[in-house]
Each structure stands twice: as C-alpha cells, then as structure tokens.
Protein backbone atom coordinates (compact mmCIF):
# COMPACT_ATOMS: atom_id res chain seq x y z
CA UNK A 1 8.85 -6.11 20.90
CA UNK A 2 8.24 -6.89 17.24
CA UNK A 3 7.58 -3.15 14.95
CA UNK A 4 3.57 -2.88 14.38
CA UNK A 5 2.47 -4.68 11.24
CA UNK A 6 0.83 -2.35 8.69
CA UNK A 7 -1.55 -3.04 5.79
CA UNK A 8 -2.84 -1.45 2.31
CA UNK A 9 -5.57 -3.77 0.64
CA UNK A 10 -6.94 -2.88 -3.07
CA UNK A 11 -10.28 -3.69 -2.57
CA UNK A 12 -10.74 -0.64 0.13
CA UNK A 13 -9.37 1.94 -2.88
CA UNK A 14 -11.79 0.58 -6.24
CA UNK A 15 -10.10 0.63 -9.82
CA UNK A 16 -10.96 -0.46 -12.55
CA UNK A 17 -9.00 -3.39 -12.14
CA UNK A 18 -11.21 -5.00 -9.16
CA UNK A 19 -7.34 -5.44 -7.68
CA UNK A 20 -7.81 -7.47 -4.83
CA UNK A 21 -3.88 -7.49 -3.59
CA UNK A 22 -3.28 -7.01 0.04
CA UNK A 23 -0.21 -6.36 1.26
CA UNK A 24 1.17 -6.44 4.80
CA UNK A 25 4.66 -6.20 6.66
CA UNK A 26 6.47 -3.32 8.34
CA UNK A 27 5.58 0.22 7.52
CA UNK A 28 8.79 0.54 5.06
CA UNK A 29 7.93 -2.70 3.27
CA UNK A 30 4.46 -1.99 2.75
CA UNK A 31 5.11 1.36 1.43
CA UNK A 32 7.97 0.20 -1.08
CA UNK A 33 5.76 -2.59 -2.08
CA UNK A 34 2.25 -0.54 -2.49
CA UNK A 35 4.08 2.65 -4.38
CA UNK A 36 5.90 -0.46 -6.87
CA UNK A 37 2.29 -2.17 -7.38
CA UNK A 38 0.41 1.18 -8.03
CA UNK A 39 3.22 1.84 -10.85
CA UNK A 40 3.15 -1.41 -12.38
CA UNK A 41 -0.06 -2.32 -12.03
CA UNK A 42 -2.19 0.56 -11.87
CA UNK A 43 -0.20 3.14 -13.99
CA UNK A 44 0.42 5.65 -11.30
CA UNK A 45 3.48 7.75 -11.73
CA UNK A 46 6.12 6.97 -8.07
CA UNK A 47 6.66 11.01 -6.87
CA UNK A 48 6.93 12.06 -3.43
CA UNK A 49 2.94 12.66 -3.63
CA UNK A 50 2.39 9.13 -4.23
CA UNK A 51 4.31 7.60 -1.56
CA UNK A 52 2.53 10.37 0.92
CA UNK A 53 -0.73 9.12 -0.23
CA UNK A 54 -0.20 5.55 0.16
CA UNK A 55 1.30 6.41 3.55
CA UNK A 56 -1.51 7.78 4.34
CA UNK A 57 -3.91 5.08 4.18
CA UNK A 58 -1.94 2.39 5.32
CA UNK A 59 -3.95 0.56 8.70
CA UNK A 60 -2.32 -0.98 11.95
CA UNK A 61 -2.55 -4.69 11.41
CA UNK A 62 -3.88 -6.75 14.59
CA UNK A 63 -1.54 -8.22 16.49
C-alpha cells in the first residue's frame, strides 16, 4: 500500500502575497518543499520551529 498523500495549500494560511501554491506528495516531500517555499518566497527564516509548524498543518490528502 502506497504512503498517505499529504497537503499544505497557501490560500488556507493568508499573506500578503495572496500565494495560492499547493503542494502535495509524501509527508517528507511536502515538508522539504513547504519549509523551501516559505524561505524563498515568503521570507521565513528554515529553524527547527519552522519545519514543526508546517508539520503541523499539513492535511491527509484523499485517496
């Protein structure tokens, strides 16, 4: 069986930015690909914190 597909989507967090990126995969890329995107794009500074808070509000995709 396949590992459960998790999400993060900008438009449930709002910024100033009106981000609209969505990203989905496995837990581990999602994470690695949020924490990159809120440095990069949203100015955020990658610490332990970070990544616990994105972790945090990633969602179980549907199957």
């Amino acid at each position: 069986m396949a590992a459960q597909r998790k999400s993060i989507d900008c438009k449930d967090h709002p910024s100033e930015k009106n981000c609209s990126l969505k990203i989905s995969g496995t837990e581990q890329e999602v994470l690695d690909a949020a924490v990159q995107h809120a440095v990069s794009a949203h100015g955020h500074e990658n610490s332990p914190e970070l990544r616990d808070q994105i972790n945090s509000m990633l969602k179980d995709e549907a199957a």
